[in-house]
N, C-alpha and C. Protein backbone atom coordinates (compact mmCIF):
# COMPACT_ATOMS: atom_id res chain seq x y z
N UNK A 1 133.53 88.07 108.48
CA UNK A 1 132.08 87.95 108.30
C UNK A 1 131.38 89.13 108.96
N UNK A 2 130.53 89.54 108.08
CA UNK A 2 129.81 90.81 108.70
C UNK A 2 128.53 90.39 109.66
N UNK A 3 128.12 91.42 110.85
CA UNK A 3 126.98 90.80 111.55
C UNK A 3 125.66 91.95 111.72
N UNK A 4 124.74 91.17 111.88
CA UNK A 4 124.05 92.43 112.31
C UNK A 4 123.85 93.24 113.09
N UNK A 5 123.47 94.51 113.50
CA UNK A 5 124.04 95.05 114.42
C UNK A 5 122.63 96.02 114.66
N UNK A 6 122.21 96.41 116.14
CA UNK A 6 121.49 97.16 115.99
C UNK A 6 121.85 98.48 117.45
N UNK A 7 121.22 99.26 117.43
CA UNK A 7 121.10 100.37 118.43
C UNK A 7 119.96 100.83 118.18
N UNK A 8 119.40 101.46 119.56
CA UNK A 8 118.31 102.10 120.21
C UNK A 8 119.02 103.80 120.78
N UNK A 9 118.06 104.37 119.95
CA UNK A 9 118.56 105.98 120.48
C UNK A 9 117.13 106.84 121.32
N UNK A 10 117.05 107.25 122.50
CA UNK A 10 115.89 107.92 122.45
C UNK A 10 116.38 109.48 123.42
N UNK A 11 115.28 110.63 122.69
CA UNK A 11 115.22 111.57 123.37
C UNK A 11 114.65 112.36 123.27
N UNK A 12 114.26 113.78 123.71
CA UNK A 12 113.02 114.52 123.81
C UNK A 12 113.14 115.16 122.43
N UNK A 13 112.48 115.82 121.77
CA UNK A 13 111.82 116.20 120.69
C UNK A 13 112.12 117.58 120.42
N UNK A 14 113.31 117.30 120.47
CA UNK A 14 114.16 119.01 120.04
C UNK A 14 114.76 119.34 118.80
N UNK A 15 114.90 120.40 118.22
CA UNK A 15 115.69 120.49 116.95
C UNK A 15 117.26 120.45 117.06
N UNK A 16 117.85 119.65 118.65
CA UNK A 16 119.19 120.39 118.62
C UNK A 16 119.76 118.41 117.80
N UNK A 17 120.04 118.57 116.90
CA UNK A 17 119.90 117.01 116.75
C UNK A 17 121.36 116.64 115.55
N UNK A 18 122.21 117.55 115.79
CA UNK A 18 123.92 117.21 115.53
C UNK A 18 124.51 116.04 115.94
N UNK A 19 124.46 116.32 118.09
CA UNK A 19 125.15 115.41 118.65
C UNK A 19 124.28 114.08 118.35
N UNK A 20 123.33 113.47 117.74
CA UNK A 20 122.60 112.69 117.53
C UNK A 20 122.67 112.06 116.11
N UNK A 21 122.70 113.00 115.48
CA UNK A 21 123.29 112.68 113.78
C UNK A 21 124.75 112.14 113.66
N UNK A 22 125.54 112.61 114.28
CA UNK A 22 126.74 111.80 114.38
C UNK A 22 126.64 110.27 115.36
N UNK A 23 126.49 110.42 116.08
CA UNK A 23 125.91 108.85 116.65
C UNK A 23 125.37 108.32 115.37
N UNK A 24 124.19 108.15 114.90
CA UNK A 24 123.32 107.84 113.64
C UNK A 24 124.80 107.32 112.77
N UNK A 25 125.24 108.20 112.19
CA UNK A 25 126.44 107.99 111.02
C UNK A 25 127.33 107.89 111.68
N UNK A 26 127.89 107.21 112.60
CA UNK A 26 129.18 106.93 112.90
C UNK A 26 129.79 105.67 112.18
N UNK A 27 128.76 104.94 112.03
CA UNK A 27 129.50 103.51 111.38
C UNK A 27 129.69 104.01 109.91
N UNK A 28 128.54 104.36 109.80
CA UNK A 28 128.49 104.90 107.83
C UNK A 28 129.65 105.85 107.19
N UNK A 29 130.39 106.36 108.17
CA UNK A 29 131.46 107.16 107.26
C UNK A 29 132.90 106.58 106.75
N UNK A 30 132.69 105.19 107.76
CA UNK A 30 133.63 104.39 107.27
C UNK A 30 133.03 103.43 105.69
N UNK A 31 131.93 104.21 105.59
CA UNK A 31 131.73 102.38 104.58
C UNK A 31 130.31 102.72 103.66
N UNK A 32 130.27 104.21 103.38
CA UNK A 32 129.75 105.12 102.58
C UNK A 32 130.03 105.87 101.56
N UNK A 33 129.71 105.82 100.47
CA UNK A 33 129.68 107.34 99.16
C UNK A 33 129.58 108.00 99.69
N UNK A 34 127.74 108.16 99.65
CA UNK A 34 127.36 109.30 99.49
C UNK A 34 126.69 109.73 100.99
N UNK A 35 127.98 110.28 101.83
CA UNK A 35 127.76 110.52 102.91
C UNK A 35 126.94 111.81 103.10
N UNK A 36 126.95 112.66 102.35
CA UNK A 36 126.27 114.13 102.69
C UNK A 36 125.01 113.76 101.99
N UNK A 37 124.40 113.11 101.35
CA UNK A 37 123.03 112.72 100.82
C UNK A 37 122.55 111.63 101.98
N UNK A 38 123.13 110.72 102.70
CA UNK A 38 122.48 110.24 103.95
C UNK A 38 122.15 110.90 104.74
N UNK A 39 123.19 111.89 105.25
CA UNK A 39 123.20 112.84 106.52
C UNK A 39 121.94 113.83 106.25
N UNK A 40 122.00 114.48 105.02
CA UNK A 40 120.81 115.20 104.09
C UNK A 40 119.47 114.49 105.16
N UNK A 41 119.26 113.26 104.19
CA UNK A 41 118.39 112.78 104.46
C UNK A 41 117.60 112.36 105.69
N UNK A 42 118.51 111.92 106.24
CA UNK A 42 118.53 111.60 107.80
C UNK A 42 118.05 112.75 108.58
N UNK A 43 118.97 113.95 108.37
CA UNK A 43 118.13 115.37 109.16
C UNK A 43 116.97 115.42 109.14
N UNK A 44 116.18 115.55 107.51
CA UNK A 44 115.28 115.99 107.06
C UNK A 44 113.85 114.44 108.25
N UNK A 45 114.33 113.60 108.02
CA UNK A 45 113.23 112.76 108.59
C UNK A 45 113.31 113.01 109.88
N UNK A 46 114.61 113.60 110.38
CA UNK A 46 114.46 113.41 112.11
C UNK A 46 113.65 114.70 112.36
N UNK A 47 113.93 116.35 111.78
CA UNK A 47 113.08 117.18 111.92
C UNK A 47 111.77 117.11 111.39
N UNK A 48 111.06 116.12 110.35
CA UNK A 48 109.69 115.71 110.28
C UNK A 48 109.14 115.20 111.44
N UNK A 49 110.20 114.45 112.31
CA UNK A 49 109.34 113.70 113.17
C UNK A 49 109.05 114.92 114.22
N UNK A 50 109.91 115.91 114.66
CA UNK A 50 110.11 116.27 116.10
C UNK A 50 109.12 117.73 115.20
N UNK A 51 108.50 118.22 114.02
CA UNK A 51 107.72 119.10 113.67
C UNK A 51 106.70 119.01 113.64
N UNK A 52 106.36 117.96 112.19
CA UNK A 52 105.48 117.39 111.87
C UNK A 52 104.54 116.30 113.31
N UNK A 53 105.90 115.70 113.42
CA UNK A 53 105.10 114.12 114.16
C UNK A 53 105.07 114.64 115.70
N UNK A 54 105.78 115.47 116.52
CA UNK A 54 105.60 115.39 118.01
C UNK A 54 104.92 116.83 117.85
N UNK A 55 104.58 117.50 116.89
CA UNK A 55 104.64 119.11 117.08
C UNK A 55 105.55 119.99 117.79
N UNK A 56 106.36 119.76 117.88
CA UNK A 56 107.89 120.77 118.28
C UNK A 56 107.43 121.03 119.99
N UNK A 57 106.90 119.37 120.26
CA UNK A 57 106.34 119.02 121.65
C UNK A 57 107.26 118.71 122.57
N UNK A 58 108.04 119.28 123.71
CA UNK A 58 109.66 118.61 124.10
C UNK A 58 108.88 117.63 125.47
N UNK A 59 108.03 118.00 125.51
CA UNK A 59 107.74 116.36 126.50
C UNK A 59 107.40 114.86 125.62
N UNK A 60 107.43 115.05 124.36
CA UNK A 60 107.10 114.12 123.77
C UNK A 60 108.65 113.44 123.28
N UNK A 61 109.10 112.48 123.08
CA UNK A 61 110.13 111.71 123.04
C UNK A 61 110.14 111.21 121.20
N UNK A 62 111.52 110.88 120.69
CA UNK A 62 111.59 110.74 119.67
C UNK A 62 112.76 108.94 119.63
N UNK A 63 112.10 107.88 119.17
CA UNK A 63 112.89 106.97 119.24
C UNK A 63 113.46 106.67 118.13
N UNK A 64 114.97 106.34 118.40
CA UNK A 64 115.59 106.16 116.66
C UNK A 64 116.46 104.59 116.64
N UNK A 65 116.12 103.97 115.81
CA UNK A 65 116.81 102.40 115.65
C UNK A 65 117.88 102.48 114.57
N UNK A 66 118.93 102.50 115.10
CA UNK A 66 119.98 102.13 113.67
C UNK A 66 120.09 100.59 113.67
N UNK A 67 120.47 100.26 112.35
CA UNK A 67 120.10 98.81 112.00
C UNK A 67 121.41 98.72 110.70
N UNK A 68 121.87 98.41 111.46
CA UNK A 68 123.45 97.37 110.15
C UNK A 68 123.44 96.36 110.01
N UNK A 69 123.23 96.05 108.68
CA UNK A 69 123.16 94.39 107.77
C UNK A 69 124.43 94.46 107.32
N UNK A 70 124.54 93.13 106.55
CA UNK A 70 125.66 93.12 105.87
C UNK A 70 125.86 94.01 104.52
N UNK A 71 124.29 94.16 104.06
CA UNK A 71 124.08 95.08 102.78
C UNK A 71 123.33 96.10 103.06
N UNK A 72 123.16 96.73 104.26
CA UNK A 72 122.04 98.10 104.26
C UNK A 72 122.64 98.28 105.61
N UNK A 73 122.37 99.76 105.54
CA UNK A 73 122.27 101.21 106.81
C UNK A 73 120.66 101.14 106.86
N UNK A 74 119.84 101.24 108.06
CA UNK A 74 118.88 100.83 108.37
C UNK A 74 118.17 101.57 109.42
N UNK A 75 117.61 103.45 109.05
CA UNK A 75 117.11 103.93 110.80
C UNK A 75 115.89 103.80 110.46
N UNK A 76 115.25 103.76 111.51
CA UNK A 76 114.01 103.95 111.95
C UNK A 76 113.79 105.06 113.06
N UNK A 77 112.71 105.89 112.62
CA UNK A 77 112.69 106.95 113.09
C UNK A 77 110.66 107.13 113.51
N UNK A 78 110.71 106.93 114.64
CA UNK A 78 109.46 106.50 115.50
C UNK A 78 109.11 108.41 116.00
N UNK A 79 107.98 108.81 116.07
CA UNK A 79 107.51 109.93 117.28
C UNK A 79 106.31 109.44 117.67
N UNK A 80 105.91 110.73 118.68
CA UNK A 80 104.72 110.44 119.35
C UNK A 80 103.64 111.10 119.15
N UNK A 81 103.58 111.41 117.87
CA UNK A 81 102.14 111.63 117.02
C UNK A 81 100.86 110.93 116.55
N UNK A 82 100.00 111.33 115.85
CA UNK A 82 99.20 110.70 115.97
C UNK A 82 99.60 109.89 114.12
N UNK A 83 100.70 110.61 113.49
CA UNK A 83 100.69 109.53 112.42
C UNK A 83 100.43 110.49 110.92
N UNK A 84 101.27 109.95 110.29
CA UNK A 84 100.70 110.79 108.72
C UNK A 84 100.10 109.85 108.00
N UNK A 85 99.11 110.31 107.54
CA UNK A 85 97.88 109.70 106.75
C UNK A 85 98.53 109.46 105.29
N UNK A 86 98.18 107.97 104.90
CA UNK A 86 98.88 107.57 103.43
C UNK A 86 98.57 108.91 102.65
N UNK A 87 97.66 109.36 102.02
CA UNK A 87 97.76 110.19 100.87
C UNK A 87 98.75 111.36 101.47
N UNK A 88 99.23 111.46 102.41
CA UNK A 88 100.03 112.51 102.70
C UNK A 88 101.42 112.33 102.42
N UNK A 89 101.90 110.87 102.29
CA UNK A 89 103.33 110.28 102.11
C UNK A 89 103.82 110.32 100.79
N UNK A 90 103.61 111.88 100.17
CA UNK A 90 104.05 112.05 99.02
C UNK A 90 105.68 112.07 98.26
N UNK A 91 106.13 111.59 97.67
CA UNK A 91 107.40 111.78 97.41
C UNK A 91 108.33 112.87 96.11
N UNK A 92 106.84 113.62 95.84
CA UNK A 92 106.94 114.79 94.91
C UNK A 92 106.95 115.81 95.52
N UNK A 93 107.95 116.82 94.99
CA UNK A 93 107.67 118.15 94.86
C UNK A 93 106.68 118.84 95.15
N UNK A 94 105.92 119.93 95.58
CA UNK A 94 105.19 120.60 96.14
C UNK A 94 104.71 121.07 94.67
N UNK A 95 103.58 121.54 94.32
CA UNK A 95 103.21 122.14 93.44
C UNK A 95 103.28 123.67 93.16
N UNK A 96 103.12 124.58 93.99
CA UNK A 96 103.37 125.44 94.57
C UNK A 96 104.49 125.78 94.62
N UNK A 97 105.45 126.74 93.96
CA UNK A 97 106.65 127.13 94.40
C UNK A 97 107.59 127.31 95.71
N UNK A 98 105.72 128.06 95.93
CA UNK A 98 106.12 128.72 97.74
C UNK A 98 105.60 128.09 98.76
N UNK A 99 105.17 126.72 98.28
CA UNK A 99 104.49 126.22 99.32
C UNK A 99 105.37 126.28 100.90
N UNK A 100 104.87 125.72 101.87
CA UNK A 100 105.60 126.31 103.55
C UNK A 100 105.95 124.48 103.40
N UNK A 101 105.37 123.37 102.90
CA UNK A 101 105.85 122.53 103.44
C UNK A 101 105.92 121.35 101.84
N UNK A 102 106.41 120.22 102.24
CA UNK A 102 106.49 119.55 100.92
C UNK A 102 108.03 118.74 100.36
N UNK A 103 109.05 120.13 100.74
CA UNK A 103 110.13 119.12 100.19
C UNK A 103 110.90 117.76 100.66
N UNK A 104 110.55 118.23 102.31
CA UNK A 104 111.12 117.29 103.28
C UNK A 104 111.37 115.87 103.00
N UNK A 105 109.85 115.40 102.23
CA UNK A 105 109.69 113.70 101.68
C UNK A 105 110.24 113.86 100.68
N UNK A 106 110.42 114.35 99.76
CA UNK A 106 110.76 114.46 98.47
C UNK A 106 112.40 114.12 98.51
N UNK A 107 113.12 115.07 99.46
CA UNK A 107 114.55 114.98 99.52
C UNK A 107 114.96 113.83 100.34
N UNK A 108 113.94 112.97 101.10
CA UNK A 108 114.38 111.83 101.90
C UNK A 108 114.31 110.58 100.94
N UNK A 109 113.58 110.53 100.02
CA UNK A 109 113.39 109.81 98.86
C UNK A 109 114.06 110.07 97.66
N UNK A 110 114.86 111.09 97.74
CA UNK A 110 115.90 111.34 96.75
C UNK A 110 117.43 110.44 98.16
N UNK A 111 117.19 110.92 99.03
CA UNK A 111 118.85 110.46 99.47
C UNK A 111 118.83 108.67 99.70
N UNK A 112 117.79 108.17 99.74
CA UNK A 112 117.87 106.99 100.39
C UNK A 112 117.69 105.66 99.58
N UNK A 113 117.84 104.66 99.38
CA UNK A 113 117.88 103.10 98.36
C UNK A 113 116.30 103.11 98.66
N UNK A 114 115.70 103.01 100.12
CA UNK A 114 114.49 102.51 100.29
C UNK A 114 113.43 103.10 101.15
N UNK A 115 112.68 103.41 101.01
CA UNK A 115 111.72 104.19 102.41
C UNK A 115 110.48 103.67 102.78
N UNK A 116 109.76 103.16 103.82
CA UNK A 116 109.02 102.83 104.61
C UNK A 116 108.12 102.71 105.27
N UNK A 117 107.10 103.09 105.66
CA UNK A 117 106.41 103.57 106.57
C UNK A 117 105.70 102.99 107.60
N UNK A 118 105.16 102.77 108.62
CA UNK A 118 104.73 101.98 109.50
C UNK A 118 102.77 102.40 109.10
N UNK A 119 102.03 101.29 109.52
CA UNK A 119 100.74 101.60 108.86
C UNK A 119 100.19 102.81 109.74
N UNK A 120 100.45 102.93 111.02
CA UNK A 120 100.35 104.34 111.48
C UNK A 120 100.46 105.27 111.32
N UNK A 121 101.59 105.88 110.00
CA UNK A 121 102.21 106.38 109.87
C UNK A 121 103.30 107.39 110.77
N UNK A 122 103.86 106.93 111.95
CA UNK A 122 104.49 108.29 113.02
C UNK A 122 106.33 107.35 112.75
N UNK A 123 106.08 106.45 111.76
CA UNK A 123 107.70 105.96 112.37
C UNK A 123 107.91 105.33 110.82
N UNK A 124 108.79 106.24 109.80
CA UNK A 124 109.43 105.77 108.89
C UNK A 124 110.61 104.99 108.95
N UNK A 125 111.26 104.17 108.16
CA UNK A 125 112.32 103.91 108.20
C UNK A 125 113.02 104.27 106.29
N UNK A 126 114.64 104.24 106.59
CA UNK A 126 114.86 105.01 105.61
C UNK A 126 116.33 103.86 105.99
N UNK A 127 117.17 103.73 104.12
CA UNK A 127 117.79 102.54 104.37
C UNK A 127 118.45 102.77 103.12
N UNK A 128 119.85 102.56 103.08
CA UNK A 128 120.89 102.81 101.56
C UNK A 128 121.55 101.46 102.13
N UNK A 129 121.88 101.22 100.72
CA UNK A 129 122.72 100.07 100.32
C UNK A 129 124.09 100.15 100.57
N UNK A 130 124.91 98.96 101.36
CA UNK A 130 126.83 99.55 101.43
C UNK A 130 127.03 99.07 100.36
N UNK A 131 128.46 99.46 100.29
CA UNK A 131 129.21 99.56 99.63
C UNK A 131 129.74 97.68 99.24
């Protein structure tokens, strides 16, 4: 019987975020496809938060919840911003070729079953279906 399972990750608001991504996917590589489209994905929201959401602020802290069901991979990815405003939670393409920003949501909503947002907007969660 499968159970639920959760973890609490927290730390300052840096781009060095490998040794952290493997923590994140450690359970998932046993019991995953499409492991390089999670991991994808997963980067892309953790560097939104620590860019976008703390401003590449290292006194500001970044909290991350992994969450295992019996049918879903489950992070939540919290900063200490002031929040992205709904019309900003776009999941398209940039219009603009060259735009500087844009794909980040786009490719987190391509890797993931489900995506989230808290009404604050500073803490998405992002969630694929097992196997």
């Amino acid at each position: 019987m499968r159970t639920f399972r959760w973890a609490d990750f927290y730390l300052p608001s840096t781009l060095k975020l490998v040794p952290l991504e493997r923590l994140l996917l450690e359970p998932v590589f046993r019991d995953a496809e499409n492991i390089e489209l999670i991991q994808l994905g997963l980067h892309e929201a953790l560097v939104n938060a620590v860019v976008h959401g703390n401003e590449s602020d290292f006194n500001k802290g970044l909290r991350v919840r992994r969450i295992i069901t019996p049918n879903w991979f489950v992070w939540q990815i919290q900063d200490q911003g002031k929040g992205m405003p709904v019309k900003e939670r776009v999941s398209a393409l940039p219009k603009k070729i060259d735009a500087e920003n844009g794909r980040g949501l786009f490719l987190i909503h391509q890797c993931f079953d489900d995506v989230r947002w808290s009404n604050r907007g500073n803490r998405i969660q992002v969630a694929c279906k097992r196997n």
